[in-house]
C-alpha atoms as a PDB file:
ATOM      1  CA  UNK A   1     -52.022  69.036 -26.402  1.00  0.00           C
ATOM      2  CA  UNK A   2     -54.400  70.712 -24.769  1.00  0.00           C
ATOM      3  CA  UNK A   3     -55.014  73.978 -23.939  1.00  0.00           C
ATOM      4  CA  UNK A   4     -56.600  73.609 -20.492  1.00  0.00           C
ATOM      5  CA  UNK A   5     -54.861  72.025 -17.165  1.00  0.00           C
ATOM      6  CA  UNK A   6     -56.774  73.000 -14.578  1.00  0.00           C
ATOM      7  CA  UNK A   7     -60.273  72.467 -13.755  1.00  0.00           C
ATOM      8  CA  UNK A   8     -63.422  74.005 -15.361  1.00  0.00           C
ATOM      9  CA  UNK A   9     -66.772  75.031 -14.402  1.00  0.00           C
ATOM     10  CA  UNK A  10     -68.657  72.388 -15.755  1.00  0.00           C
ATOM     11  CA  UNK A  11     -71.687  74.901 -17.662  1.00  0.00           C
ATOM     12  CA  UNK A  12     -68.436  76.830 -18.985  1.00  0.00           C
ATOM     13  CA  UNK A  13     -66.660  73.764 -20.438  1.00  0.00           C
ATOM     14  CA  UNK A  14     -70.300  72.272 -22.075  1.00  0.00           C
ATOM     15  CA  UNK A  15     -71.111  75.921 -23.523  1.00  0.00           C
ATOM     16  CA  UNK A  16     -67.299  76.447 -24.906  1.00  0.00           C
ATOM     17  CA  UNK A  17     -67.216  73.241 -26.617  1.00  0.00           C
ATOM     18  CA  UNK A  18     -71.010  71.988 -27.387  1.00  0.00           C
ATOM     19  CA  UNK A  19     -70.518  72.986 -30.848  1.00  0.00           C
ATOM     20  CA  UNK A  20     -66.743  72.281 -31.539  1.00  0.00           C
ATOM     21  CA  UNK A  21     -66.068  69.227 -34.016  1.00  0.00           C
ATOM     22  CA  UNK A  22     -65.022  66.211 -32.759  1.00  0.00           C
ATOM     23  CA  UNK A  23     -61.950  66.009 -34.085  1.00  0.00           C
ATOM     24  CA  UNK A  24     -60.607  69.368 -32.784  1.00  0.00           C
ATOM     25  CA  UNK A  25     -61.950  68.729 -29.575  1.00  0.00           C
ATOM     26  CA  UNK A  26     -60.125  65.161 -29.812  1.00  0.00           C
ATOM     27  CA  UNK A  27     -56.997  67.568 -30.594  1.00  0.00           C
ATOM     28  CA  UNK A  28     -57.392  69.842 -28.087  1.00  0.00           C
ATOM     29  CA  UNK A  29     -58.439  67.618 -25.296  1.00  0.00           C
ATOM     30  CA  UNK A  30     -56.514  64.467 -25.845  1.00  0.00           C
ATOM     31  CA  UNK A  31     -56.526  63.415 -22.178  1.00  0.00           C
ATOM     32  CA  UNK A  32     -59.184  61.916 -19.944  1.00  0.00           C
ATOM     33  CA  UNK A  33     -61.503  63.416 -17.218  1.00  0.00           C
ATOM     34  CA  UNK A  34     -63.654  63.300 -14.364  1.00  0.00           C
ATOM     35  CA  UNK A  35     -66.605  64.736 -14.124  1.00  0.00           C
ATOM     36  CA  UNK A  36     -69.610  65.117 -12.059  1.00  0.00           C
ATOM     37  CA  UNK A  37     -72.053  61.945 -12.250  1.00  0.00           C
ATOM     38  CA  UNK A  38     -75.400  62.407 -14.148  1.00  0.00           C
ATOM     39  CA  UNK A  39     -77.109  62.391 -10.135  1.00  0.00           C
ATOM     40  CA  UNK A  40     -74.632  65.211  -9.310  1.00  0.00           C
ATOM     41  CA  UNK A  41     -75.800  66.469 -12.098  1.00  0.00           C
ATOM     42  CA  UNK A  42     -79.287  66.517 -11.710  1.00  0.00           C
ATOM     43  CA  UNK A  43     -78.854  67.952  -8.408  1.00  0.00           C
ATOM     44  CA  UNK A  44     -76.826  71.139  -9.496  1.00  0.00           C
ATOM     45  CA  UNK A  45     -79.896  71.746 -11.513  1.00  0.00           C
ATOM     46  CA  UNK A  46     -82.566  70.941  -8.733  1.00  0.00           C
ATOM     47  CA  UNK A  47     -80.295  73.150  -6.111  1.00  0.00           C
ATOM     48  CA  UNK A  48     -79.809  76.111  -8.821  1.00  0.00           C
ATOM     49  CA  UNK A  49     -76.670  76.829  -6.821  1.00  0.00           C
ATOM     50  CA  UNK A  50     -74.186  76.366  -9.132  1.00  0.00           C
ATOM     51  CA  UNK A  51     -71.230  78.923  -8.023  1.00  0.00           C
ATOM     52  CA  UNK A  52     -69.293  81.290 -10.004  1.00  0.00           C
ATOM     53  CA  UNK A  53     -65.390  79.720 -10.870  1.00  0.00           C
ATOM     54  CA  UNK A  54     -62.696  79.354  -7.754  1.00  0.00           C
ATOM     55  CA  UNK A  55     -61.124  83.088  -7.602  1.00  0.00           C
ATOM     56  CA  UNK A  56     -58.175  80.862  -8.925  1.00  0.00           C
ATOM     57  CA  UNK A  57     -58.441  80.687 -12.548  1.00  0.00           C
ATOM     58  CA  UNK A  58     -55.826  77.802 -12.422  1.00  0.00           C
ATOM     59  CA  UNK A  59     -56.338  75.562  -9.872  1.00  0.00           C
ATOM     60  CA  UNK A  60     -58.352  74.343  -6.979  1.00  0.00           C
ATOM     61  CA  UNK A  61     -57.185  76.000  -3.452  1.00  0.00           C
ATOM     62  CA  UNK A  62     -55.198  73.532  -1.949  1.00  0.00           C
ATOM     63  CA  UNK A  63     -57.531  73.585   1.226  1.00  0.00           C
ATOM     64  CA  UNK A  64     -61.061  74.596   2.007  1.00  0.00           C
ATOM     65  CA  UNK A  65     -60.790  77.860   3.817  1.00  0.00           C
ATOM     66  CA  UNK A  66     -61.539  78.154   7.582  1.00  0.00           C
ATOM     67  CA  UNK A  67     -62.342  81.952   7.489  1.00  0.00           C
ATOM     68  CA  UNK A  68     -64.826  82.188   4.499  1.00  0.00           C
ATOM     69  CA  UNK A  69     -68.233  80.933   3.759  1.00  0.00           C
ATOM     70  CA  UNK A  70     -66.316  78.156   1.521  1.00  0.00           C
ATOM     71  CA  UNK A  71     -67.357  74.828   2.484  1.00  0.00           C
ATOM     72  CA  UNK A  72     -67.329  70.858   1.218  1.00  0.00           C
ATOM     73  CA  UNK A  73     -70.623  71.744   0.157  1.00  0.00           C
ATOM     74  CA  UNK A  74     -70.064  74.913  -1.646  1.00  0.00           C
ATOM     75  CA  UNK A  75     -67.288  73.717  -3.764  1.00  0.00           C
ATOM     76  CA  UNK A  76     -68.965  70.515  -4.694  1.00  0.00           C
ATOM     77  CA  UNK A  77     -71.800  72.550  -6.261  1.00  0.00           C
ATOM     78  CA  UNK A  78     -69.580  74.069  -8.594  1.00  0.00           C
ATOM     79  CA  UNK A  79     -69.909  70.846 -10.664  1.00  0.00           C
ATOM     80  CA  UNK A  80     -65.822  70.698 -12.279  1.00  0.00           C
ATOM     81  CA  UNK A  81     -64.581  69.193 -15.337  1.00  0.00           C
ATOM     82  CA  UNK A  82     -61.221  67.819 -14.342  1.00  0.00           C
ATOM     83  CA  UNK A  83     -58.470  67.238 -17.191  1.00  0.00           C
ATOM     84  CA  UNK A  84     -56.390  64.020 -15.762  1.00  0.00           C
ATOM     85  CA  UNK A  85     -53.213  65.342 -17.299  1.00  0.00           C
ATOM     86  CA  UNK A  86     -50.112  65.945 -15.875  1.00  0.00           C
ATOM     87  CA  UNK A  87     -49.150  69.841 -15.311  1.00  0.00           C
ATOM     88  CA  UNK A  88     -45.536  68.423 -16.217  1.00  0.00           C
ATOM     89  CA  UNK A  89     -45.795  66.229 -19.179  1.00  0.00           C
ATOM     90  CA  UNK A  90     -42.964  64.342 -20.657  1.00  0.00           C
ATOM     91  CA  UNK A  91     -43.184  64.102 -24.282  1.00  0.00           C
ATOM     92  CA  UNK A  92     -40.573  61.530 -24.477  1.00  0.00           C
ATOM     93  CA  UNK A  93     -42.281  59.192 -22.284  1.00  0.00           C
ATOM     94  CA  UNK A  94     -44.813  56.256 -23.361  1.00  0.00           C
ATOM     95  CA  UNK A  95     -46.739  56.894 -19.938  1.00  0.00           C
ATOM     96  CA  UNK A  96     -47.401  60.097 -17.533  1.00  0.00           C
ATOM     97  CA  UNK A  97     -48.826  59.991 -13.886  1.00  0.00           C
ATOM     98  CA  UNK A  98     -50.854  61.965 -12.524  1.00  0.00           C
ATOM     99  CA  UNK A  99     -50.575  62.740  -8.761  1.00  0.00           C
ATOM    100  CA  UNK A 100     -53.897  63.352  -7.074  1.00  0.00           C
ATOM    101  CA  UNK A 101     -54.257  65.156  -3.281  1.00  0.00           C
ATOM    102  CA  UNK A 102     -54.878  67.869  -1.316  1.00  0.00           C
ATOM    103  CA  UNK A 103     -51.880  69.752  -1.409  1.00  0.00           C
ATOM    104  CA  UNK A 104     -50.354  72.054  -4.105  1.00  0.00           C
ATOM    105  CA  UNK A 105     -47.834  69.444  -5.086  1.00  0.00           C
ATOM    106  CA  UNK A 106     -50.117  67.419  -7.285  1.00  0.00           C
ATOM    107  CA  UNK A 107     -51.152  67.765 -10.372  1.00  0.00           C
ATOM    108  CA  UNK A 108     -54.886  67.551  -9.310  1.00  0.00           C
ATOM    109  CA  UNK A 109     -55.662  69.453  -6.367  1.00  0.00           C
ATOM    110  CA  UNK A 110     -58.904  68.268  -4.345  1.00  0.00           C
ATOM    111  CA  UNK A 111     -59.179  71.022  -2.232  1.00  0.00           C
ATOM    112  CA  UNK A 112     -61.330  69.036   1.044  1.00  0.00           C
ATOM    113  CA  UNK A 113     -60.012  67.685   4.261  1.00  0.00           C
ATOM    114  CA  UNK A 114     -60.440  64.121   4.147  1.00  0.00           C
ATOM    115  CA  UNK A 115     -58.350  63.845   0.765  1.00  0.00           C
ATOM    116  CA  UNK A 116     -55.308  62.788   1.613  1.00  0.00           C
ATOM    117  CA  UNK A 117     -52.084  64.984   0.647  1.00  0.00           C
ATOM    118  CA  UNK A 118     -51.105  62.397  -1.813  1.00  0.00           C
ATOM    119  CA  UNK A 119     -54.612  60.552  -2.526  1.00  0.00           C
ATOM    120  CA  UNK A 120     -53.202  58.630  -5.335  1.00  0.00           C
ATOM    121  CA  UNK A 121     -52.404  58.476  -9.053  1.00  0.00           C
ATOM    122  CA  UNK A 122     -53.142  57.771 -12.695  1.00  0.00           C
ATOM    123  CA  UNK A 123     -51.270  56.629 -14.814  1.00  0.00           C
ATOM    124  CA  UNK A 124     -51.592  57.374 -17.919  1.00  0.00           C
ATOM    125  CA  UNK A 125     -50.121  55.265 -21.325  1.00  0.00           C
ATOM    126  CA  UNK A 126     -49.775  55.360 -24.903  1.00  0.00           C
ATOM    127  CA  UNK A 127     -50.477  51.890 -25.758  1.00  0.00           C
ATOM    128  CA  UNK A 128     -52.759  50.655 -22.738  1.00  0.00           C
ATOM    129  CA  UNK A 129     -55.641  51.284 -20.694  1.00  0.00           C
ATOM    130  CA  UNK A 130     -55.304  54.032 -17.676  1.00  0.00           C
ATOM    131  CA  UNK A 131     -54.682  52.672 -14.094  1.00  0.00           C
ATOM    132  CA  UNK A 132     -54.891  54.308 -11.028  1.00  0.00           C
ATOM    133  CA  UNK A 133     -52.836  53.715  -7.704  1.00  0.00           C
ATOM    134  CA  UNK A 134     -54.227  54.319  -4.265  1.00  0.00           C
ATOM    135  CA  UNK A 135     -51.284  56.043  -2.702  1.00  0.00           C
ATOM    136  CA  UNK A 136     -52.005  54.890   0.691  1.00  0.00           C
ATOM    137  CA  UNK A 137     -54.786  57.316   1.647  1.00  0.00           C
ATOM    138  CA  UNK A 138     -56.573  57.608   5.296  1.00  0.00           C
ATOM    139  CA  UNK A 139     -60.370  57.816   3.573  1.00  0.00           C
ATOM    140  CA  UNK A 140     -59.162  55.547   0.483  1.00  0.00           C
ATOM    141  CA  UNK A 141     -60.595  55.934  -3.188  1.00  0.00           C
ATOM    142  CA  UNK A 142     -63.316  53.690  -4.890  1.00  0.00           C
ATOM    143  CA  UNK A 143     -63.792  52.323  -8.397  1.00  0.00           C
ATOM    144  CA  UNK A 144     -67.309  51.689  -8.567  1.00  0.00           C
ATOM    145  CA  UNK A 145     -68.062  51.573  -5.126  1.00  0.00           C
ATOM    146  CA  UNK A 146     -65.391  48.935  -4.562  1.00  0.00           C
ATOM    147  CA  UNK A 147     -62.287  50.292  -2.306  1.00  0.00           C
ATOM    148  CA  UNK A 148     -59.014  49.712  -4.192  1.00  0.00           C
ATOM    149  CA  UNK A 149     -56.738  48.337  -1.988  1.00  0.00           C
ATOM    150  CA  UNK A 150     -53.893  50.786  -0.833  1.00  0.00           C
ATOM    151  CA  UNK A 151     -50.898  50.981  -2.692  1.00  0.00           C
ATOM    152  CA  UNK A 152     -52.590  48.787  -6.347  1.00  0.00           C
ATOM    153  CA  UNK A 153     -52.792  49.689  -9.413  1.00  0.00           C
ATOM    154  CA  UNK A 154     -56.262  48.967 -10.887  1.00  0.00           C
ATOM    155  CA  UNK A 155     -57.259  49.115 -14.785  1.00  0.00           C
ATOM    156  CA  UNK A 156     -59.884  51.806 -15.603  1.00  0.00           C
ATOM    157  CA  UNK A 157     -62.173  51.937 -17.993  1.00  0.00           C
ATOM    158  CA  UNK A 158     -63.964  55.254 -19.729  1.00  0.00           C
ATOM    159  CA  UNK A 159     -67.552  55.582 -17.757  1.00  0.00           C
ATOM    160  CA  UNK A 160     -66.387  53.899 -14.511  1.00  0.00           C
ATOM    161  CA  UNK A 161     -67.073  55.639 -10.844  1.00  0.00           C
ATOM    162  CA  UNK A 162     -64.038  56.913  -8.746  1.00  0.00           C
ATOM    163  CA  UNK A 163     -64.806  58.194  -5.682  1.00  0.00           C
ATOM    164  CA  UNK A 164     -62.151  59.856  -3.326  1.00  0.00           C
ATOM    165  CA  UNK A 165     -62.931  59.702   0.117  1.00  0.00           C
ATOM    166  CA  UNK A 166     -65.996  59.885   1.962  1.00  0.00           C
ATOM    167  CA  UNK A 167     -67.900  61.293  -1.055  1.00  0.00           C
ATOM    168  CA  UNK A 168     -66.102  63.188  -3.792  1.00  0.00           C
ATOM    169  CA  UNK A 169     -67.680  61.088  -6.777  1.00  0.00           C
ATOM    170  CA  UNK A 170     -66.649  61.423 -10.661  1.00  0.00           C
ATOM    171  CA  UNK A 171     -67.162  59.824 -13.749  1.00  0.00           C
ATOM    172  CA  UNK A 172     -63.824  58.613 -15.678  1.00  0.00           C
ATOM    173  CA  UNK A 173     -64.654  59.406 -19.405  1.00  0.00           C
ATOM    174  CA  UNK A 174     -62.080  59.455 -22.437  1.00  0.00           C
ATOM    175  CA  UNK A 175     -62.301  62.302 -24.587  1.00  0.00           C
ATOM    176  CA  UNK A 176     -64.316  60.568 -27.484  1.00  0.00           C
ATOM    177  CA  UNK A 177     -66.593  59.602 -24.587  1.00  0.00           C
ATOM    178  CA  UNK A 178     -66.728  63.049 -23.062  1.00  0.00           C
ATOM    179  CA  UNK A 179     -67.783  64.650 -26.597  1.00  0.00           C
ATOM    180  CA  UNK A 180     -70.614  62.333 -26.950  1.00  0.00           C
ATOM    181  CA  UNK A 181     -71.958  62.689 -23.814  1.00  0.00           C
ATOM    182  CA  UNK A 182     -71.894  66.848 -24.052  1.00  0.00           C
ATOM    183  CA  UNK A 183     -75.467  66.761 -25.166  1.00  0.00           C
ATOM    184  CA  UNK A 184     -76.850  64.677 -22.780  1.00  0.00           C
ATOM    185  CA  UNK A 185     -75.203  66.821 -20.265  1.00  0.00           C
ATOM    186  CA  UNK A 186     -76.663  69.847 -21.996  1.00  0.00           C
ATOM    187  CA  UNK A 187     -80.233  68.526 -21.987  1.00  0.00           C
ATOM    188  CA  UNK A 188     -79.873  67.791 -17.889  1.00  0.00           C
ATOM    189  CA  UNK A 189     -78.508  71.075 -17.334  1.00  0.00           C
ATOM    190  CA  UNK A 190     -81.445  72.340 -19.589  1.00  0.00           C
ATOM    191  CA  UNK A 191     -78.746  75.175 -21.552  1.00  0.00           C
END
């Protein structure tokens, strides 16, 4: 199981785990995530703007603050690795979900206004491919650049596109894919 539930600077996660076998790192990250295209990529670099970490070690504010200098923009930059896990996993159960939304009650917190509360979900199985739901959202999500229709479940594949909302893109990668793609990463962020 792993060790990590919340989100991760993305230059923290590559340096932490650049060198770690791939069989521990299978261990300790058995999950899937998003993270930042290799474009978003390329422009953290190009910007040099990546920010420090959220003052929250744990997880994402649940909303972009008014008050501060915080903005869509800023946070984007940070460039996240995002564990799709639930924060309450049941071990007796052949599948988990994994809420998605704005608001402190899901397990992934997307911390910008035109994320729904409850964007949507993944669900996760033992035996099958991931899915994710649409929950209904006002901006919608998109599997490569296609809208999924509200309320279906669609079948996702490791490297696919999700974008939530108007344009908070990731890449879906399993684990395995995730680990192979670490030096690539490190080579565009040039660490």
């Amino acid at each position: 199981m792993s060790t990590s539930s919340h989100p991760l600077p993305l230059e923290s996660f590559l340096l932490k785990n650049l060198t770690t076998p791939l069989e521990k790192f299978l261990e300790k990250y058995p999950h899937p995530f998003l993270i930042p295209t290799k474009e978003q990529i390329q422009e953290l670099v190009r910007s040099g703007e990546n920010l420090p970490p959220s003052s929250s070690p744990h997880r994402f504010s649940t909303m972009v603050e008014s008050s501060s200098s915080t903005s869509e923009k800023d946070w984007y930059k940070r460039g996240w690795v995002i564990p799709v896990q639930s924060q309450r996993p049941n071990k007796n159960c052949s599948m988990q979900m994994v809420n998605v939304g704005r608001t402190a009650i899901n397990d992934i917190v997307l911390p910008l206004p035109y994320i729904s509360k409850f964007h949507g979900c993944f669900i996760l199985y033992e035996d099958r491919p991931p899915h994710y739901r649409d929950g209904g959202s006002t901006n919608g999500t998109f599997l490569n650049h296609q809208r999924i229709p509200s309320e279906e479940k669609v079948q996702l594949q490791s490297g696919d596109i999700l974008r939530f909302g108007k344009t908070l893109e990731f890449q879906f990668l399993s684990s395995k894919d995730l680990y192979h793609k670490l030096s690539e990463i490190q080579k565009l962020m040039d660490i």
